[in-house]
C-alpha atoms as a PDB file:
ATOM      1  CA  UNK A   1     128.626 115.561 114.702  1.00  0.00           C
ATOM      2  CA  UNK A   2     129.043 114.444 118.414  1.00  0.00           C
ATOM      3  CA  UNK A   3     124.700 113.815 118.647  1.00  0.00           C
ATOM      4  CA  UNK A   4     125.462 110.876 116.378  1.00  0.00           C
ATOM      5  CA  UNK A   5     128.803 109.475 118.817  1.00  0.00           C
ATOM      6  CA  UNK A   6     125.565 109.968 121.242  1.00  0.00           C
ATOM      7  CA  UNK A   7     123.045 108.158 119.840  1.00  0.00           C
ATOM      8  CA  UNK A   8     124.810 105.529 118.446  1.00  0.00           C
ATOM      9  CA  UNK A   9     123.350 103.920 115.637  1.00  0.00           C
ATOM     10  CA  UNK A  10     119.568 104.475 116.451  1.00  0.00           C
ATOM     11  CA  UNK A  11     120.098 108.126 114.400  1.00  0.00           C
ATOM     12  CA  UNK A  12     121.253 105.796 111.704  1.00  0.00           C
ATOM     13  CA  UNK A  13     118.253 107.355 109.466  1.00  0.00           C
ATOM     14  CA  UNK A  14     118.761 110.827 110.804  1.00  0.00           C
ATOM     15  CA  UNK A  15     122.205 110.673 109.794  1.00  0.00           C
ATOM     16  CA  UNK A  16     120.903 109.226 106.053  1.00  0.00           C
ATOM     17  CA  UNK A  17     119.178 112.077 105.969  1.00  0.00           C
ATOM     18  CA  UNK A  18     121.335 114.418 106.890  1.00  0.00           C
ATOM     19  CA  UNK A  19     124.296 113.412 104.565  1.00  0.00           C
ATOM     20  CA  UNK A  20     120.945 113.216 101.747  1.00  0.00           C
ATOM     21  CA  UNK A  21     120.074 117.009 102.592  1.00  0.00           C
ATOM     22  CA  UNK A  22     123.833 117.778 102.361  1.00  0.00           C
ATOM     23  CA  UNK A  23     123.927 116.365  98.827  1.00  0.00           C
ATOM     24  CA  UNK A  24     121.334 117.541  97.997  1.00  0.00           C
ATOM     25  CA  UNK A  25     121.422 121.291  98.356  1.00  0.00           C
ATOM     26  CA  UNK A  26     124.720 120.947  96.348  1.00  0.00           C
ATOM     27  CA  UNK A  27     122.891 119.083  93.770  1.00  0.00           C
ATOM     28  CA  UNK A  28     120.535 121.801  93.343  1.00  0.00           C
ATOM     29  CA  UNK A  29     123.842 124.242  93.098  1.00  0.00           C
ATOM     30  CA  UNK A  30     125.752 121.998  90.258  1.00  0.00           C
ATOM     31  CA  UNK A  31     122.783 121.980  87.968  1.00  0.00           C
ATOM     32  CA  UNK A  32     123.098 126.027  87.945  1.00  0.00           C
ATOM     33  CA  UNK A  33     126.898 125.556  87.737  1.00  0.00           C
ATOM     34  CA  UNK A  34     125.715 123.794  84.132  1.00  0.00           C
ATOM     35  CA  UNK A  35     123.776 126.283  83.191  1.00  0.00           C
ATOM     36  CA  UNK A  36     120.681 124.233  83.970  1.00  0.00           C
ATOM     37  CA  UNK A  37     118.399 126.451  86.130  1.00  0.00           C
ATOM     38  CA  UNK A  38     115.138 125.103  87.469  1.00  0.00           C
ATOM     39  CA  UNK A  39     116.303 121.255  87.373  1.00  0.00           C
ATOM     40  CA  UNK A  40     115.216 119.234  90.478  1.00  0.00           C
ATOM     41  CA  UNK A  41     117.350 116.884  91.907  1.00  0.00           C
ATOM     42  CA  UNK A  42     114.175 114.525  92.526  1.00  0.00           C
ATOM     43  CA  UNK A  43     113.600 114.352  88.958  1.00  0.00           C
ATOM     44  CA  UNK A  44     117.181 112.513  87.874  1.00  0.00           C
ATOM     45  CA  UNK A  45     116.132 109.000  88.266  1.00  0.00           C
ATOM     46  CA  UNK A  46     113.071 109.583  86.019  1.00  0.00           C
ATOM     47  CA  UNK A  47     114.971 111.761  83.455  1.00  0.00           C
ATOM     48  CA  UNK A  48     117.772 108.930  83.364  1.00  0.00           C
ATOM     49  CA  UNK A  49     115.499 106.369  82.448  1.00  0.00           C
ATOM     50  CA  UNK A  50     114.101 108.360  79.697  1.00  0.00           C
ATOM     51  CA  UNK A  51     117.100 109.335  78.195  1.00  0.00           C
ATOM     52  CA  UNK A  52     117.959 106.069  77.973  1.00  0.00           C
ATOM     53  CA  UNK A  53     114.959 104.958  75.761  1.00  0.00           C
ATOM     54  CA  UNK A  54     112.522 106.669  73.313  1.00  0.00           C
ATOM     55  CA  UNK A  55     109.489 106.015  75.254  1.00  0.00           C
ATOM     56  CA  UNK A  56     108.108 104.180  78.816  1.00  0.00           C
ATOM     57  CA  UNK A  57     104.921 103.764  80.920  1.00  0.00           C
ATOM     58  CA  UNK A  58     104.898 105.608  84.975  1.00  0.00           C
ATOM     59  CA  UNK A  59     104.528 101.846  86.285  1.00  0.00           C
ATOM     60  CA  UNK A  60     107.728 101.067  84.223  1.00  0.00           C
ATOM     61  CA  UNK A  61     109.299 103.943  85.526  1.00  0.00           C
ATOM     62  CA  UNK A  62     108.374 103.386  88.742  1.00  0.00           C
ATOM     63  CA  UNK A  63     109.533 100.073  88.777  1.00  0.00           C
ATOM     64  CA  UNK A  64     112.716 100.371  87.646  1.00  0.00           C
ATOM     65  CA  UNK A  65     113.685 103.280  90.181  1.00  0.00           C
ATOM     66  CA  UNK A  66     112.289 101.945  92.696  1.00  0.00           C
ATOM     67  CA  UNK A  67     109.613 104.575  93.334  1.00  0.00           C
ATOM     68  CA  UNK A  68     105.266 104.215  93.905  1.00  0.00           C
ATOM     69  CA  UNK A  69     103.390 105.023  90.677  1.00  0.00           C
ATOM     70  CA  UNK A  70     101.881 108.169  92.560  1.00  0.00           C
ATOM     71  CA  UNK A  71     105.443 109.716  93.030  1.00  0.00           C
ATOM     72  CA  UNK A  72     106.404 109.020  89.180  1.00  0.00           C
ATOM     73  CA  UNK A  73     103.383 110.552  88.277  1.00  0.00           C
ATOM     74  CA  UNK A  74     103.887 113.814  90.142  1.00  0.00           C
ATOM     75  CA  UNK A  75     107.461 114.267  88.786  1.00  0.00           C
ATOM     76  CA  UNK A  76     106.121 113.784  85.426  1.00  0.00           C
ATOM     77  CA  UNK A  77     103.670 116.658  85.575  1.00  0.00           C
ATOM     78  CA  UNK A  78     106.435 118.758  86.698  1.00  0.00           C
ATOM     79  CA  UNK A  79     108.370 117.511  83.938  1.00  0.00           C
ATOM     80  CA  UNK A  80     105.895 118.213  81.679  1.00  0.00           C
ATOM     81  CA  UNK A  81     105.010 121.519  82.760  1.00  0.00           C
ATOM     82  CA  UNK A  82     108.885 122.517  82.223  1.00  0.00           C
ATOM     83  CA  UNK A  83     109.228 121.300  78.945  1.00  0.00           C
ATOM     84  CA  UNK A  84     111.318 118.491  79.643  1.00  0.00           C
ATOM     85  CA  UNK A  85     108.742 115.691  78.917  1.00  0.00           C
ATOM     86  CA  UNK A  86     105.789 114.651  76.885  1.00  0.00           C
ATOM     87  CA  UNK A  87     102.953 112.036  78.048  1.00  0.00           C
ATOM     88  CA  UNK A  88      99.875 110.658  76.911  1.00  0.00           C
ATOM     89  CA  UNK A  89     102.216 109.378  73.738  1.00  0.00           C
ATOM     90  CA  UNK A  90     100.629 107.174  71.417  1.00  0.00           C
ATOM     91  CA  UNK A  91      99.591 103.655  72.721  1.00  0.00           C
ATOM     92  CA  UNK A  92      97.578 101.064  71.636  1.00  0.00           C
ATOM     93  CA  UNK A  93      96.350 100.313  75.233  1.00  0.00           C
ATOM     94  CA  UNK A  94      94.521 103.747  76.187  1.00  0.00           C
ATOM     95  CA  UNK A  95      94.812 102.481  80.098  1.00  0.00           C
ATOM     96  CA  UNK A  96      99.187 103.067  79.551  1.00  0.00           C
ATOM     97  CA  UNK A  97     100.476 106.393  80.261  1.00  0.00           C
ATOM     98  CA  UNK A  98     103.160 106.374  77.733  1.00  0.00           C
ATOM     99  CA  UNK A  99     105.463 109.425  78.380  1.00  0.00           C
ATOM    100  CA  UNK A 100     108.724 110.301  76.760  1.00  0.00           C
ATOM    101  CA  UNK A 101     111.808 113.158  76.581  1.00  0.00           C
ATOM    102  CA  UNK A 102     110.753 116.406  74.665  1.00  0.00           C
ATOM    103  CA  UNK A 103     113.549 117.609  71.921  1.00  0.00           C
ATOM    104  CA  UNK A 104     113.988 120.257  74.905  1.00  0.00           C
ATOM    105  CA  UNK A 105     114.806 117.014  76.995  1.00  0.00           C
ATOM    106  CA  UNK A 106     116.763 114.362  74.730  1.00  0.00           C
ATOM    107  CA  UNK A 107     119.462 117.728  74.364  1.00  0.00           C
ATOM    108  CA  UNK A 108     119.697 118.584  77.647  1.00  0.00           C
ATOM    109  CA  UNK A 109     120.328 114.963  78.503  1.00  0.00           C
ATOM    110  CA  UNK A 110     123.125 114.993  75.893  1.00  0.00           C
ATOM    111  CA  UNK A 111     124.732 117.944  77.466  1.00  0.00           C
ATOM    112  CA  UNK A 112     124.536 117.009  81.146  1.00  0.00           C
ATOM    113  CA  UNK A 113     126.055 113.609  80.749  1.00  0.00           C
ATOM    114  CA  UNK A 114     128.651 114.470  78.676  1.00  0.00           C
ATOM    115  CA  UNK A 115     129.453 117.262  81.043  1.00  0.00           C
ATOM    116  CA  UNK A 116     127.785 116.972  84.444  1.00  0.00           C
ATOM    117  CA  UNK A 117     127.793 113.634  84.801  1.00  0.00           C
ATOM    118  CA  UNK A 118     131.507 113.542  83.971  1.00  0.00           C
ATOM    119  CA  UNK A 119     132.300 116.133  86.100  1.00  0.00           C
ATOM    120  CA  UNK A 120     130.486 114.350  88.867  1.00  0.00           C
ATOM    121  CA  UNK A 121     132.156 110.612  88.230  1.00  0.00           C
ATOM    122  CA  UNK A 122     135.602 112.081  88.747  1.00  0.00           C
ATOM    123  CA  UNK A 123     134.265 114.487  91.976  1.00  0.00           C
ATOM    124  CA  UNK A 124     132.538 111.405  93.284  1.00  0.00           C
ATOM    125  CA  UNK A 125     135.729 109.578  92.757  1.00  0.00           C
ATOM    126  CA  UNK A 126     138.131 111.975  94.415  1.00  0.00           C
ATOM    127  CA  UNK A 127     135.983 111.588  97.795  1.00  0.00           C
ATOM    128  CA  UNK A 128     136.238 107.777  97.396  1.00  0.00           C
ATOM    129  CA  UNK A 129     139.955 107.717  96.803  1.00  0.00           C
ATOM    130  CA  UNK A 130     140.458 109.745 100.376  1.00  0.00           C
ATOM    131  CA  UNK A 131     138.084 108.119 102.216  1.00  0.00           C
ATOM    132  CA  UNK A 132     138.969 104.964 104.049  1.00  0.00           C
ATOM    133  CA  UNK A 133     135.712 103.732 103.517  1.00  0.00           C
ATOM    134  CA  UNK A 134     134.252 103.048  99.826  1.00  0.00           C
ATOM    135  CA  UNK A 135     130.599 104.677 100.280  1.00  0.00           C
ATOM    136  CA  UNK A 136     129.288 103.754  97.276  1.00  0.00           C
ATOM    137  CA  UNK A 137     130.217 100.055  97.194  1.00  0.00           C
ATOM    138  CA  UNK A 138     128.750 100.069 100.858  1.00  0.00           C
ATOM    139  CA  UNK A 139     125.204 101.557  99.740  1.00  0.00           C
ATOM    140  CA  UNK A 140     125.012  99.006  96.971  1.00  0.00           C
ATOM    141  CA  UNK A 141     125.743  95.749  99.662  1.00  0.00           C
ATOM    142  CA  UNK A 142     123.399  97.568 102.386  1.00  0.00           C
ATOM    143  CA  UNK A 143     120.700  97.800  99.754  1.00  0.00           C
ATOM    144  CA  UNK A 144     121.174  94.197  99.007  1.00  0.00           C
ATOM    145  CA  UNK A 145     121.181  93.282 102.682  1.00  0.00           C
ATOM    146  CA  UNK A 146     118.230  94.983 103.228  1.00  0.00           C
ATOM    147  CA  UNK A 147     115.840  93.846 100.558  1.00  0.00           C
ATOM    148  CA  UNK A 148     116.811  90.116 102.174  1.00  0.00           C
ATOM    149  CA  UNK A 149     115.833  91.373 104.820  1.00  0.00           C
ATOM    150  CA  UNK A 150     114.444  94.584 106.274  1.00  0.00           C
ATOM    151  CA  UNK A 151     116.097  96.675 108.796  1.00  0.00           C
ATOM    152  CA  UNK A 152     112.392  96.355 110.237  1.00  0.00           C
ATOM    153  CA  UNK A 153     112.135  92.756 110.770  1.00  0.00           C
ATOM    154  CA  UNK A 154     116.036  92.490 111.945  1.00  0.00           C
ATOM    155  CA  UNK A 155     114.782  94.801 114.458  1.00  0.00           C
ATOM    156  CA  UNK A 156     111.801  92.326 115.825  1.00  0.00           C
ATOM    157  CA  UNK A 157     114.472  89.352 115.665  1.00  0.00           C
ATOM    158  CA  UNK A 158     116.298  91.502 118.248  1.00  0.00           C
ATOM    159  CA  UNK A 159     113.369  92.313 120.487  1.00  0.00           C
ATOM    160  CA  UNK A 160     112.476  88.626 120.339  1.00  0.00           C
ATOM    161  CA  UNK A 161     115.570  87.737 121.370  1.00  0.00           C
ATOM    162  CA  UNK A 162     116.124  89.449 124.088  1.00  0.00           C
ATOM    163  CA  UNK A 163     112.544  89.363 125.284  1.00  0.00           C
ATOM    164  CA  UNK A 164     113.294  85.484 125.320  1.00  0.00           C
ATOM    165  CA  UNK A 165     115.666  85.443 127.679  1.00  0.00           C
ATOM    166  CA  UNK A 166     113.203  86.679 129.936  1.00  0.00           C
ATOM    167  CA  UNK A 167     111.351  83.074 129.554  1.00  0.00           C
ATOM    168  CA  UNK A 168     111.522  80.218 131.574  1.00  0.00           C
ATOM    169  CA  UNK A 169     110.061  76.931 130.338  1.00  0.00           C
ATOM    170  CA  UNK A 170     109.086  74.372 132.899  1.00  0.00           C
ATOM    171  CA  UNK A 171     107.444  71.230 132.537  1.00  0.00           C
ATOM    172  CA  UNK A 172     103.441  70.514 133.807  1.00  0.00           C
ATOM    173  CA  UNK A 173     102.391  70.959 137.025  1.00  0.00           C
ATOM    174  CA  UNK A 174      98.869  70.173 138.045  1.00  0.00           C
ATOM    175  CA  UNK A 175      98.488  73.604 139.265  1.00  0.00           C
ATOM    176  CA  UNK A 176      98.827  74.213 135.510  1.00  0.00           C
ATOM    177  CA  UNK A 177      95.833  72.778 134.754  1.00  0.00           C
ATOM    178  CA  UNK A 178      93.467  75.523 134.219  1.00  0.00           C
ATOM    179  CA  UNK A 179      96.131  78.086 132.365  1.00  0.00           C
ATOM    180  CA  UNK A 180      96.707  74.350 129.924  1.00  0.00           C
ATOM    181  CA  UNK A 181      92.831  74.585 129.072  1.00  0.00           C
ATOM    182  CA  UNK A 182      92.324  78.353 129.264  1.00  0.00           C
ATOM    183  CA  UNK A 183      95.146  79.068 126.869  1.00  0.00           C
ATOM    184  CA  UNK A 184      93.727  76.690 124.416  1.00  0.00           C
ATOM    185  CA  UNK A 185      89.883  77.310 124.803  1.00  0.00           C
ATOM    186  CA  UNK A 186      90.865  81.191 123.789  1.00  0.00           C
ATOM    187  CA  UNK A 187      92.465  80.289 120.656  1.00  0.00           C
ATOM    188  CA  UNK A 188      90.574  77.556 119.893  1.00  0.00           C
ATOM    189  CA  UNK A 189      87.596  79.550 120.110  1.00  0.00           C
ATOM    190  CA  UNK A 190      88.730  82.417 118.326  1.00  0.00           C
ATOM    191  CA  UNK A 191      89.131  80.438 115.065  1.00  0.00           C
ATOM    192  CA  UNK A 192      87.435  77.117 115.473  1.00  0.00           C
ATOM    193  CA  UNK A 193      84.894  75.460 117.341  1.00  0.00           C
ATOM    194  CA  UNK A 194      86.008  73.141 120.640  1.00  0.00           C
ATOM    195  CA  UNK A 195      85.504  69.888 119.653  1.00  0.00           C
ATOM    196  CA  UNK A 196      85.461  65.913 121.483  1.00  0.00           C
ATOM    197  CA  UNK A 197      88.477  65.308 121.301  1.00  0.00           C
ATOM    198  CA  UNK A 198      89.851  69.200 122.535  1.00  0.00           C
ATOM    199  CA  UNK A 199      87.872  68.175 125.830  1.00  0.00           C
ATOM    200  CA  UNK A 200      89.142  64.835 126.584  1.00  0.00           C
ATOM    201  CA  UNK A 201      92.758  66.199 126.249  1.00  0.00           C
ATOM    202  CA  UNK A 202      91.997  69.601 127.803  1.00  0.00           C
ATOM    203  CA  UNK A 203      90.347  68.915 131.165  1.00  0.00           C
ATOM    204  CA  UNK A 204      92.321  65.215 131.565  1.00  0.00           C
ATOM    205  CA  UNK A 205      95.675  66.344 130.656  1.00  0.00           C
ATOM    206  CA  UNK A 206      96.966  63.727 133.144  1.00  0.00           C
ATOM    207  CA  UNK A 207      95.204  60.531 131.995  1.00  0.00           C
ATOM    208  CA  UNK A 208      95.088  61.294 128.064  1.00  0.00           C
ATOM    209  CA  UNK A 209      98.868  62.938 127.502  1.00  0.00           C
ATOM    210  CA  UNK A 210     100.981  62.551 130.915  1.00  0.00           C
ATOM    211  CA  UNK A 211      99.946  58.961 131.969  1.00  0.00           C
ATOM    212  CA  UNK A 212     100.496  57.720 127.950  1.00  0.00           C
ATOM    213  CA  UNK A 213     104.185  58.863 127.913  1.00  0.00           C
ATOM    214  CA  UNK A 214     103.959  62.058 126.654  1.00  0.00           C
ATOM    215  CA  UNK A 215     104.983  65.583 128.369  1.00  0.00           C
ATOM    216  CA  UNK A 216     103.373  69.187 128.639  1.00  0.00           C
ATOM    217  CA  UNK A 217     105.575  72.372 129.019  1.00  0.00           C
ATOM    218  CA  UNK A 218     104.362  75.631 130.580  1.00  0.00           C
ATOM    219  CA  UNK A 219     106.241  78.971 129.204  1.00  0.00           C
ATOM    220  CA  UNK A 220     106.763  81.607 131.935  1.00  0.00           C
ATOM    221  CA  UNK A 221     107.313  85.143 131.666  1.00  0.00           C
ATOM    222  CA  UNK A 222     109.816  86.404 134.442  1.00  0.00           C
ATOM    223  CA  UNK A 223     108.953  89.832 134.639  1.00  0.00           C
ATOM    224  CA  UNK A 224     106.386  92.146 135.525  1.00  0.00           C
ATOM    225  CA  UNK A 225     103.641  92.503 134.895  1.00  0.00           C
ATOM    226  CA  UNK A 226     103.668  88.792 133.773  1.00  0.00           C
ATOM    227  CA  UNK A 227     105.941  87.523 136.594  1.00  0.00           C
ATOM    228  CA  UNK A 228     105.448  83.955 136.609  1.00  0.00           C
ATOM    229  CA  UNK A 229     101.892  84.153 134.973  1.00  0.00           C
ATOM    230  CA  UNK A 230     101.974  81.026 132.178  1.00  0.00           C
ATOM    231  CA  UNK A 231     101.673  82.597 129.021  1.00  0.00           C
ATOM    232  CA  UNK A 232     102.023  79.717 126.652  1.00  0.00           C
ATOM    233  CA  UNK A 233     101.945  75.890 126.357  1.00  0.00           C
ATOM    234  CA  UNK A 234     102.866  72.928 124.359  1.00  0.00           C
ATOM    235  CA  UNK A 235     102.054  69.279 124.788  1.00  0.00           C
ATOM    236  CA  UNK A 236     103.845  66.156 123.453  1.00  0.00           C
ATOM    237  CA  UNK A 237     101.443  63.778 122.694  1.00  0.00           C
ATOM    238  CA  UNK A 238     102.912  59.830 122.544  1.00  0.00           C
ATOM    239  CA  UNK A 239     101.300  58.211 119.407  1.00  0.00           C
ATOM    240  CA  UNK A 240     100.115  54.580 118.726  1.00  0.00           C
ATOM    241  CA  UNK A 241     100.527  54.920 115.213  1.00  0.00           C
ATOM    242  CA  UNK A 242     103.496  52.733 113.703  1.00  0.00           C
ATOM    243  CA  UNK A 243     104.391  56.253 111.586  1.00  0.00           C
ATOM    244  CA  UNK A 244     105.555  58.482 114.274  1.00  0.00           C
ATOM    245  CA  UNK A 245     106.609  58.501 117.804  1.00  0.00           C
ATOM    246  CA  UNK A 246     105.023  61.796 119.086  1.00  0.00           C
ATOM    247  CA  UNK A 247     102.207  64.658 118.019  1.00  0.00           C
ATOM    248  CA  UNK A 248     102.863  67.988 119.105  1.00  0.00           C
ATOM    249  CA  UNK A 249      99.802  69.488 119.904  1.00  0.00           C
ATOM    250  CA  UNK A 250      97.917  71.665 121.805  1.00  0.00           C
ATOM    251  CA  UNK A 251     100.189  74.460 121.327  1.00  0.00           C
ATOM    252  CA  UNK A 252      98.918  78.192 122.691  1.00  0.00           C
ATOM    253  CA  UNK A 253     100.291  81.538 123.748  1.00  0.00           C
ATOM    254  CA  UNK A 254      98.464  84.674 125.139  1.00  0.00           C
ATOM    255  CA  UNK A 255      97.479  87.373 122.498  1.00  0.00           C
ATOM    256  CA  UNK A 256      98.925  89.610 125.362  1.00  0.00           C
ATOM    257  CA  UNK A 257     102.978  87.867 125.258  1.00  0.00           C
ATOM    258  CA  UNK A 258     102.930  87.245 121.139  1.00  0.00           C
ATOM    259  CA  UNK A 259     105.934  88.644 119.399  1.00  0.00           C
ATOM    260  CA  UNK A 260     108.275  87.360 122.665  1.00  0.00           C
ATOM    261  CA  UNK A 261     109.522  84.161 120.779  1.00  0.00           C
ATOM    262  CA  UNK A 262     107.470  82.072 122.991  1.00  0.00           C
ATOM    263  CA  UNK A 263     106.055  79.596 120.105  1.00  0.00           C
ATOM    264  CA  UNK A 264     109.281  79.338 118.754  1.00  0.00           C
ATOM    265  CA  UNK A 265     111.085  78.178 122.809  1.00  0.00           C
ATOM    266  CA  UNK A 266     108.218  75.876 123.354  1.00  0.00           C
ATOM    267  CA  UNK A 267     108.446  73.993 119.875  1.00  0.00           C
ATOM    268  CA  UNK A 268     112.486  73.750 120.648  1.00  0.00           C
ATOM    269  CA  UNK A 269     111.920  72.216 124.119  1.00  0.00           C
ATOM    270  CA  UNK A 270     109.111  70.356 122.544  1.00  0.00           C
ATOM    271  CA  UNK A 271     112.016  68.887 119.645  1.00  0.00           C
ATOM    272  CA  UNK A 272     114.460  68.286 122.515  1.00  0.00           C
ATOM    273  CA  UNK A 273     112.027  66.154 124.695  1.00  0.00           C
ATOM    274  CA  UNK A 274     110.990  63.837 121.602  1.00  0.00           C
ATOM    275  CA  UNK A 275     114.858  63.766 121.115  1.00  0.00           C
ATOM    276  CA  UNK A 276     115.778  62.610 124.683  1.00  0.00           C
ATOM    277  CA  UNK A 277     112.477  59.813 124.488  1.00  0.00           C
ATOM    278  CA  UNK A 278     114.082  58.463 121.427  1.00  0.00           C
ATOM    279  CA  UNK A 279     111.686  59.588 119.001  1.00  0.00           C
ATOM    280  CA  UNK A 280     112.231  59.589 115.149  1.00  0.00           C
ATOM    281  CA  UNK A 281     109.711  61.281 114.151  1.00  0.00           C
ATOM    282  CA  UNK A 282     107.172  63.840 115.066  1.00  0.00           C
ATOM    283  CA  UNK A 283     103.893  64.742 113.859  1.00  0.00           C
ATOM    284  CA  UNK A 284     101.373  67.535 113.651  1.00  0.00           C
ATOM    285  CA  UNK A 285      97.998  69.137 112.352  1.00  0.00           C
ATOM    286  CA  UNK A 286      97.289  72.228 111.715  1.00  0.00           C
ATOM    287  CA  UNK A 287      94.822  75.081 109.580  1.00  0.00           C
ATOM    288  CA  UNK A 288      96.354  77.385 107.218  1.00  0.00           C
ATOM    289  CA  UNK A 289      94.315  80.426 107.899  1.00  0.00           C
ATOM    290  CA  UNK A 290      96.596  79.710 111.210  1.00  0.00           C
ATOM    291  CA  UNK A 291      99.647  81.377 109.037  1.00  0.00           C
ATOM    292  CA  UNK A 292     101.945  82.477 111.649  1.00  0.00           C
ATOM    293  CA  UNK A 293     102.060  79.189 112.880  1.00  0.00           C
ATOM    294  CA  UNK A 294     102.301  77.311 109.614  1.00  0.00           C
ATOM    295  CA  UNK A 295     105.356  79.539 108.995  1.00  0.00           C
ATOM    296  CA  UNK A 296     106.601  78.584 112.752  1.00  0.00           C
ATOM    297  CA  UNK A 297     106.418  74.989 112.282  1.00  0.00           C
ATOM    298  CA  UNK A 298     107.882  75.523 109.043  1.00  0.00           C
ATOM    299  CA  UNK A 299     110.920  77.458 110.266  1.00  0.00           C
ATOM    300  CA  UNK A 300     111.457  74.738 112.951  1.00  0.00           C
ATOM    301  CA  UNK A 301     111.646  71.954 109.928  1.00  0.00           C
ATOM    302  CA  UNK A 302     108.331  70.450 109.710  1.00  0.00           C
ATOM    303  CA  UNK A 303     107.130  69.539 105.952  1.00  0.00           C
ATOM    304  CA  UNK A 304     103.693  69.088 104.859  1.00  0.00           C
ATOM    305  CA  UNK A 305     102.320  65.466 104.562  1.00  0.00           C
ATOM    306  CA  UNK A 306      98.854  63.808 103.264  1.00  0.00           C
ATOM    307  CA  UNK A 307      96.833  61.114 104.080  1.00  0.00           C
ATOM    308  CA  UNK A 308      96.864  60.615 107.766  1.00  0.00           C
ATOM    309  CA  UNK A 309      93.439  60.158 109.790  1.00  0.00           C
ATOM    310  CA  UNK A 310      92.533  62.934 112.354  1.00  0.00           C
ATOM    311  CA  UNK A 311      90.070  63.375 114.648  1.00  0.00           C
ATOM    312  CA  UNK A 312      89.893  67.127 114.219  1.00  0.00           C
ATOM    313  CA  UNK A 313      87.121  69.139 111.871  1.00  0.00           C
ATOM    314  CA  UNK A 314      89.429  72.311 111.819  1.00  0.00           C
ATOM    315  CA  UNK A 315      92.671  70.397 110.487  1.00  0.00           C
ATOM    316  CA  UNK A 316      93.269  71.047 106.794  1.00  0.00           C
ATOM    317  CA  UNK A 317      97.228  70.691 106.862  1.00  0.00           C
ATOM    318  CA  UNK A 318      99.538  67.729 108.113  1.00  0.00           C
ATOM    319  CA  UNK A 319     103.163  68.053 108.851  1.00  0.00           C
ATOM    320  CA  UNK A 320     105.465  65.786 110.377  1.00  0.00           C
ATOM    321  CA  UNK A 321     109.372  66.247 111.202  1.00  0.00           C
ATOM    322  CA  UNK A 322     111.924  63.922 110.556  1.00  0.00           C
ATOM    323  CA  UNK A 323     114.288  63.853 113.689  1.00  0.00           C
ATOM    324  CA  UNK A 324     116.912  61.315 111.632  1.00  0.00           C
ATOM    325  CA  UNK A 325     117.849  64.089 108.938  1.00  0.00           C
END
């Protein structure tokens, strides 16, 4: 169809499901070619499964096609009320639905894959042989690829990509200053309590971080309605401990510019900048209810550590990264 040389590959479902009704409707046709009126298509996968063992539970089922529990469940009452299957078998565990294949069914499951089936292998195999493409080898490695990794978060690595590019990260200013404390308070505050040490840092940003060695970066957004509005920061924080170089800390994004990869750009210039000073080693603390950013730090190569002192109430996870690996 030309809509789909349109659309490109956004109609990618609508296509699915177009080829899926095609199939379909012709399914629905070949079981009355066998003689075998009144057979939904929808019920195959369950009716497989049971003709391949005496007995099995809906969650098995369900399981093992791939379906919810609800869905089995309604294909088994229709099932049921054509004769095909038999529930409520005999179980020691009353909770288990135990259903099997009526006589009615285990016959007609004899008959249709000696001859349907068959039939359908060799039709199947026909298409295969004159297309240039092997379908059916392709739906098994696209199902694979996709339960790595879903077509929905491949789609938000995309739009975080390219939203990126849109992000400038420049180091402090002090006309910074209040977005470096703001941006903090709000998160801070959300989860935590502000605390001593949050101040001293916070409103002295100069004296306590910049003036010690360390660095602060500002992320900026480029566009409207953000245009140069900082959205997120990151400090690097030069250590006296004998352990590690630097602490990044003080890390913060707007609620209103989370999902555009900012975290991720500031903890890579963050990396860089320890690089360039020499570091070996950089250090961080954390709470896990903060999840999104544990995985962050994680996906940037930070491991967890014990033992070292902190000054913060709200830290209940310590990570450091080793620069040398």
């Amino acid at each position: 169809m030309d809509i789909f040389n349109r659309t490109g590959k956004m109609a990618l479902g609508s296509r699915l499901r177009l080829l899926t009704s095609k199939v379909t409707e012709d399914a629905a046709q070949i079981y009355e070619l066998y003689n075998i009126a009144g057979f939904s298509p929808k019920w195959f996968p369950v009716f497989f499964v049971l003709s391949e063992t005496e007995e099995k539970t809906i969650t098995e089922i369900a399981k093992e096609i791939g379906h919810s529990q609800p869905s089995v469940t309604k294909i088994i009452k229709e099932m049921t009320k054509a004769g095909l299957v038999k529930d409520k078998l005999n179980s020691n565990d009353k909770r288990r639905n135990v259903v099997g294949l009526t006589t009615e069914g285990t016959s007609l499951a004899k008959k249709m894959i000696e001859e349907q089936c068959a039939d359908i292998d060799v039709a199947i195999d026909e298409i295969i042989n004159q297309a240039t493409n092997n379908l059916w080898e392709a739906l098994a490695e696209w199902e694979f690829l996709l339960e790595q990794k879903s077509l929905l978060k491949r789609v938000k690595d995309q739009k975080k990509l390219r939203e990126s590019k849109d992000v400038t990260i420049v180091e402090y200013e002090p006309k910074y200053q209040s977005a470096f404390k703001a941006l903090n308070e709000e998160w801070i505050s959300t989860f935590f309590e502000m605390e001593e040490a949050d101040y001293k840092a916070l409103d002295n940003p100069k004296e306590y971080i910049l003036d010690k060695g360390g660095k602060i970066f500002v992320a900026l957004y480029k566009d409207e309605p953000y245009k140069d509005e900082p959205l997120g920061v990151c400090a690097l924080i030069k250590m006296t401990d004998q352990n590690y170089d630097f602490e990044m800390a003080k890390m913060a994004v707007s609620p209103k510019a989370q999902g555009k990869n900012l975290g991720w750009l500031l903890g890579q210039t963050i990396i860089d900048s320890a690089k360039q000073l020499g570091a070996s080693k950089i250090y961080l603390e954390s709470n896990t209810i903060l999840e999104p950013a544990i995985n962050l730090y994680h996906k940037m190569g930070f491991e967890k550590i014990v033992g070292h002192q902190t000054p913060y109430k709200r830290c209940n996870i310590q990570m450091e990264l080793n620069l040398e690996k």
